[in-house]
C-alpha atoms as a PDB file:
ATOM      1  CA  UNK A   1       0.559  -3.549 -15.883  1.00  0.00           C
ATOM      2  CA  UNK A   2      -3.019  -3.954 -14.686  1.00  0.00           C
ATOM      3  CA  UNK A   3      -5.062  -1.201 -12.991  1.00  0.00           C
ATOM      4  CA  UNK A   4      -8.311  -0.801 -11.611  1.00  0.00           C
ATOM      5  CA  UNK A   5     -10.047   2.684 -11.444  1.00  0.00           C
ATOM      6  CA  UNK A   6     -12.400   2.723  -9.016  1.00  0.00           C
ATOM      7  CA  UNK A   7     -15.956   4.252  -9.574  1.00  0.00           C
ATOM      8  CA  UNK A   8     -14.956   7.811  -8.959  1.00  0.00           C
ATOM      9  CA  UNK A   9     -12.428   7.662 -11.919  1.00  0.00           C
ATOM     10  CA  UNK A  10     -15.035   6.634 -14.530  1.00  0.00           C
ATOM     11  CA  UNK A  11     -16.787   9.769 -13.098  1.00  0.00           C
ATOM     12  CA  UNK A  12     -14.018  12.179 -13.152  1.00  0.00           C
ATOM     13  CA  UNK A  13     -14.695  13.917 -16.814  1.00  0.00           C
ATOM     14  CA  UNK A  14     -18.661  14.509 -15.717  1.00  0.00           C
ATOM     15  CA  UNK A  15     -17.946  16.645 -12.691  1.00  0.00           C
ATOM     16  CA  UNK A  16     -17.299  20.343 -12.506  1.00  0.00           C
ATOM     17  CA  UNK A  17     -14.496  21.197 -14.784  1.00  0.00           C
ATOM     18  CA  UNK A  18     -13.912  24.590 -13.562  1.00  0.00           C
ATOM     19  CA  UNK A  19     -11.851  23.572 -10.633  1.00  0.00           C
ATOM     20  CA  UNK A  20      -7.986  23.052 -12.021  1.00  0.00           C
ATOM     21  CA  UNK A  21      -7.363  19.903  -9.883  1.00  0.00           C
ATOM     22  CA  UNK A  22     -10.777  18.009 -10.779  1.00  0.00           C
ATOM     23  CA  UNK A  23      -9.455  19.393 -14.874  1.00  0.00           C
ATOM     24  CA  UNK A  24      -6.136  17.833 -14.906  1.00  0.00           C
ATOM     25  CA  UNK A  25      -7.497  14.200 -13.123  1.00  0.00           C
ATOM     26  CA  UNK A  26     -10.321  14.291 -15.681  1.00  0.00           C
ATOM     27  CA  UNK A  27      -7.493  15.011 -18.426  1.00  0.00           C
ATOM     28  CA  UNK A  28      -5.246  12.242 -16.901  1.00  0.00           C
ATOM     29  CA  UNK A  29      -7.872   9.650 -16.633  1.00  0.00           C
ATOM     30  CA  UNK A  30      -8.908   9.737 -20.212  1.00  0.00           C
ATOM     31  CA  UNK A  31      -4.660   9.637 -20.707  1.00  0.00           C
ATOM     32  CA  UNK A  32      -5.307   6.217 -18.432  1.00  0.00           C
ATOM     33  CA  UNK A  33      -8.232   5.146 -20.822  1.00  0.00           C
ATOM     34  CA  UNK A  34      -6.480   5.615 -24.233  1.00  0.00           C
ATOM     35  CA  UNK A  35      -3.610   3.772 -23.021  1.00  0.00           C
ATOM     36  CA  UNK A  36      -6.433   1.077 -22.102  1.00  0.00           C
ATOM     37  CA  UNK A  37      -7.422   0.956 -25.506  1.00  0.00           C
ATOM     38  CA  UNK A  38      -4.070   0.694 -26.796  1.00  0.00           C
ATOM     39  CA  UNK A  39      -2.925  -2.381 -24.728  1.00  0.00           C
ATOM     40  CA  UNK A  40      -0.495  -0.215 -23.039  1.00  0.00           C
ATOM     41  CA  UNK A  41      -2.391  -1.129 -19.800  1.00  0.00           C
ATOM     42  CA  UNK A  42      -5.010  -4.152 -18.380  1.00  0.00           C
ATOM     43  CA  UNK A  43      -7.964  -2.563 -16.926  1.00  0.00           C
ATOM     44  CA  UNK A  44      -9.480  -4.611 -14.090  1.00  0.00           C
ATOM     45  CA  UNK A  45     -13.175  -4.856 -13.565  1.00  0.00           C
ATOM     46  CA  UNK A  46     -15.528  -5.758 -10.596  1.00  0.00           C
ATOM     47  CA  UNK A  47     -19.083  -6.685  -9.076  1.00  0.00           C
ATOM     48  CA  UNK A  48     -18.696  -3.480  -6.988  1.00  0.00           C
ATOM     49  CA  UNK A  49     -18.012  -0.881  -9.663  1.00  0.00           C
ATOM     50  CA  UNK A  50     -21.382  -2.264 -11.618  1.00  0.00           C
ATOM     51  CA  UNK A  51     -23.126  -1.872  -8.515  1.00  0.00           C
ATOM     52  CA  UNK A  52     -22.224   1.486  -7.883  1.00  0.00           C
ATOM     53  CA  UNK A  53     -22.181   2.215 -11.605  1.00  0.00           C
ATOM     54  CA  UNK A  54     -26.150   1.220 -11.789  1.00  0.00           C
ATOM     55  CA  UNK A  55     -26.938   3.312  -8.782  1.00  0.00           C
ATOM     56  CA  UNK A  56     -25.948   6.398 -10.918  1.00  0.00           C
ATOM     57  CA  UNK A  57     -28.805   8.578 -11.782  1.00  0.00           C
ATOM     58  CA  UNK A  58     -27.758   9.823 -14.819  1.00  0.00           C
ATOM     59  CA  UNK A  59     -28.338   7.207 -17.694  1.00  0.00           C
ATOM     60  CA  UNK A  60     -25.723   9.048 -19.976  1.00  0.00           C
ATOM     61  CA  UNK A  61     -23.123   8.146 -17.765  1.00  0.00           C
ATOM     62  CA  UNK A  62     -24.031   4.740 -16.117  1.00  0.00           C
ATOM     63  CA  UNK A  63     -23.662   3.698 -19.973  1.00  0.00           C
ATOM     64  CA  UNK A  64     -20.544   5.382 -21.019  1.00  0.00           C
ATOM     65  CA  UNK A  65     -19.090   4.009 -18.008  1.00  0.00           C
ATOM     66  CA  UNK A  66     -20.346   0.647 -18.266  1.00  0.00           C
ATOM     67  CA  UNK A  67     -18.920   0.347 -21.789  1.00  0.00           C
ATOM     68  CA  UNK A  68     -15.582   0.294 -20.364  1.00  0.00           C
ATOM     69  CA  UNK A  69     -16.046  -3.111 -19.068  1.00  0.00           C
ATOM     70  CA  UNK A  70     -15.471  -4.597 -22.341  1.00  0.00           C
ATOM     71  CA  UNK A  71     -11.896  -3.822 -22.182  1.00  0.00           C
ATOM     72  CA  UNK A  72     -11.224  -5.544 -18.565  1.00  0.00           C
ATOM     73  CA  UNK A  73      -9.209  -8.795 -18.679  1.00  0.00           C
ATOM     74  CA  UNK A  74     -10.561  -9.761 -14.879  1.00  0.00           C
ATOM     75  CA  UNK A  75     -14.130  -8.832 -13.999  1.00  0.00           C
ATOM     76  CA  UNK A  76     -13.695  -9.951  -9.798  1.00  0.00           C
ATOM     77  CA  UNK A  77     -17.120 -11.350  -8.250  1.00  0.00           C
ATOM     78  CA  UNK A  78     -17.941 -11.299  -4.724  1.00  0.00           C
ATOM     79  CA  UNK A  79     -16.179 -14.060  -2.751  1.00  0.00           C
ATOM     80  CA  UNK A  80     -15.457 -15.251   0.728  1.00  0.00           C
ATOM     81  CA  UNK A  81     -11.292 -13.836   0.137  1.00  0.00           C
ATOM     82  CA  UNK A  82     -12.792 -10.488  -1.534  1.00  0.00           C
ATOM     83  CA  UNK A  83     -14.862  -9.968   1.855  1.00  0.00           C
ATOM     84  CA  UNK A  84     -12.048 -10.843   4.004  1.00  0.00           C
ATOM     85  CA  UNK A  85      -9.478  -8.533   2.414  1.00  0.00           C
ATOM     86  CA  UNK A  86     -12.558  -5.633   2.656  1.00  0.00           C
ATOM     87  CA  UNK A  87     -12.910  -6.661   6.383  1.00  0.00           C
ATOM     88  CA  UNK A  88      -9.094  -6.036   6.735  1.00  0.00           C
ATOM     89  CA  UNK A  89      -9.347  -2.398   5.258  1.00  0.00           C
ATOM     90  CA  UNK A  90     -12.678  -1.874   6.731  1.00  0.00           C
ATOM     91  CA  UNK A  91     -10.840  -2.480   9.969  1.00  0.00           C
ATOM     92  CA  UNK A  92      -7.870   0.244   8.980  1.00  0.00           C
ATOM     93  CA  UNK A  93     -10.659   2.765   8.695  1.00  0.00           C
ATOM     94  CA  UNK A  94     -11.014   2.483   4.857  1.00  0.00           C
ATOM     95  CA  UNK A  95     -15.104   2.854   4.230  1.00  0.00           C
ATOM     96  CA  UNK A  96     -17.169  -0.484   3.256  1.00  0.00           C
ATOM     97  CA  UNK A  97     -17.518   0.409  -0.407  1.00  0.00           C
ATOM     98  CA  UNK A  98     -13.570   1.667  -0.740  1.00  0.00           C
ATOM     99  CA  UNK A  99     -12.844  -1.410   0.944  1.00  0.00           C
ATOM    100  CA  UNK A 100     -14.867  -4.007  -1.622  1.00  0.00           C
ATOM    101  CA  UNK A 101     -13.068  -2.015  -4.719  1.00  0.00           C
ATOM    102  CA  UNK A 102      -9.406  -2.045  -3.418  1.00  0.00           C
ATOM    103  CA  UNK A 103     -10.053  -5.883  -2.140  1.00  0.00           C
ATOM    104  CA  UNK A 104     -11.162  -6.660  -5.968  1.00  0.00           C
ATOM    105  CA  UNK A 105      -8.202  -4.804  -7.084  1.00  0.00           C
ATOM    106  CA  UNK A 106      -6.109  -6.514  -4.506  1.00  0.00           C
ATOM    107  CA  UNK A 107      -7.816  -9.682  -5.738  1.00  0.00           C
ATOM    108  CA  UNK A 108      -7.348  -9.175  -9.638  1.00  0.00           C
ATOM    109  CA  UNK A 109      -3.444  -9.129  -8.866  1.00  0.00           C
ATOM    110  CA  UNK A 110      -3.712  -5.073 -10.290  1.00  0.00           C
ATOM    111  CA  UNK A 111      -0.434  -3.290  -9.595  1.00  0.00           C
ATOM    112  CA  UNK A 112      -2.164   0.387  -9.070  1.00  0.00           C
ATOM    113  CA  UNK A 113      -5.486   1.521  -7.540  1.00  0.00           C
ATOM    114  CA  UNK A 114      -6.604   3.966  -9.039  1.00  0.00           C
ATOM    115  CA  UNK A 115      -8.920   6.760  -7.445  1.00  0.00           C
ATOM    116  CA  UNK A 116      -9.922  10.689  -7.189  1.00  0.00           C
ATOM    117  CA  UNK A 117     -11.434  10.029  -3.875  1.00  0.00           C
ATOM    118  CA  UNK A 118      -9.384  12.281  -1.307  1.00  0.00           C
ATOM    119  CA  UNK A 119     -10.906   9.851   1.679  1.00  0.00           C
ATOM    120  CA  UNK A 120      -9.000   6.841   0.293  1.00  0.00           C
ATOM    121  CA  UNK A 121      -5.693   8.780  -0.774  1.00  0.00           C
ATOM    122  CA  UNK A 122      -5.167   9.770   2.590  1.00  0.00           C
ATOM    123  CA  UNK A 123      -5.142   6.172   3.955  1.00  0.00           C
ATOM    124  CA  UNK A 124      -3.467   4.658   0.547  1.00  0.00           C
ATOM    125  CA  UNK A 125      -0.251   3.964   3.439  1.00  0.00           C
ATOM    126  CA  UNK A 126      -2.608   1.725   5.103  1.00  0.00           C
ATOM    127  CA  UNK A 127      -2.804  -0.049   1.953  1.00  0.00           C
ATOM    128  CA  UNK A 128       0.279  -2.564   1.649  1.00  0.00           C
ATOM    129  CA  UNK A 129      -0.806  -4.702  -0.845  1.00  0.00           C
ATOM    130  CA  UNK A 130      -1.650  -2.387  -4.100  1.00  0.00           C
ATOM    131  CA  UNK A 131       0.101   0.892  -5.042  1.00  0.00           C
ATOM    132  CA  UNK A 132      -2.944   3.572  -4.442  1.00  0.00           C
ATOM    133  CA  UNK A 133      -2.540   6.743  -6.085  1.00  0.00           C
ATOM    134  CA  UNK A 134      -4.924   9.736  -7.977  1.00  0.00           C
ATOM    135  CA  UNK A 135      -4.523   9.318 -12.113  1.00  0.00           C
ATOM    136  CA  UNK A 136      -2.249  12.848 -12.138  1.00  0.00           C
ATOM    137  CA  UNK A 137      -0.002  10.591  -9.349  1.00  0.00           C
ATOM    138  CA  UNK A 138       0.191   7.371 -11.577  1.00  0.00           C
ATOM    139  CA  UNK A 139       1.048   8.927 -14.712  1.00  0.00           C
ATOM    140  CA  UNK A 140       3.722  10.867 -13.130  1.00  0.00           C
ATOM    141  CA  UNK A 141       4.792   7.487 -11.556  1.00  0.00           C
ATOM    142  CA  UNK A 142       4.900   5.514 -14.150  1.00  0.00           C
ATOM    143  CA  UNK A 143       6.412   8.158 -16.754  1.00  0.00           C
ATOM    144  CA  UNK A 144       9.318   8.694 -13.920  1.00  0.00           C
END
């Protein structure tokens, strides 16, 4: 099964671990990663998640993150169907940079998008094409 995780997954285990919710999706997502590692699932990479990925100001994390790339099997540049599929979203009220990372999922041929961004879960039914869902979602999901 491929998934991508989009930038605010890699960032999950860095924010504030005192809220339960932000807890169990940082405990889920490195669930997701070690399953990565294991071949259990195909991590999908993209131009978009090094670009956001670089504009993080925290070196630490820009390079724990960007290690991750190493165990994509796709790593989805910018093309002319990538911008139309992110027009199409853009269009269904999905934000620009949402938009480019679920059109390189969409792109990749990933079966989930992954993401902790509430924004984009509440439009994932505007989403045909890709399975959206929050890490605590997918594993329960996938484990069903």
């Amino acid at each position: 099964m491929k998934i991508y995780l989009d930038n605010c997954c890699f960032n999950r285990p860095y924010d504030d671990q005192s809220h339960l919710r932000i807890r169990l999706e940082a405990e889920a997502k490195m669930k997701i990663q070690e399953d990565i590692r294991k071949g259990d699932f195909k991590l999908v990479w993209s131009y978009i998640l090094d670009y956001e990925n670089e504009k993080n100001p925290f070196r630490e994390r820009r390079e724990q993150i960007s290690k991750w790339k190493k165990y994509a099997i796709a790593d989805i540049i910018e093309s002319k169907t990538v911008l139309e599929l992110a027009g199409t979203l853009l269009d269904k009220g999905i934000r620009k940079i949402d938009s480019l990372h679920i059109a390189c999922a969409i792109q990749a041929g990933a079966d989930y998008f992954l993401t902790t961004d509430d924004g984009i879960l509440k439009k994932a039914r505007l989403v045909e094409q890709i399975h959206v869902a929050d890490p605590i979602g997918f594993i329960k999901e996938i484990e069903i």
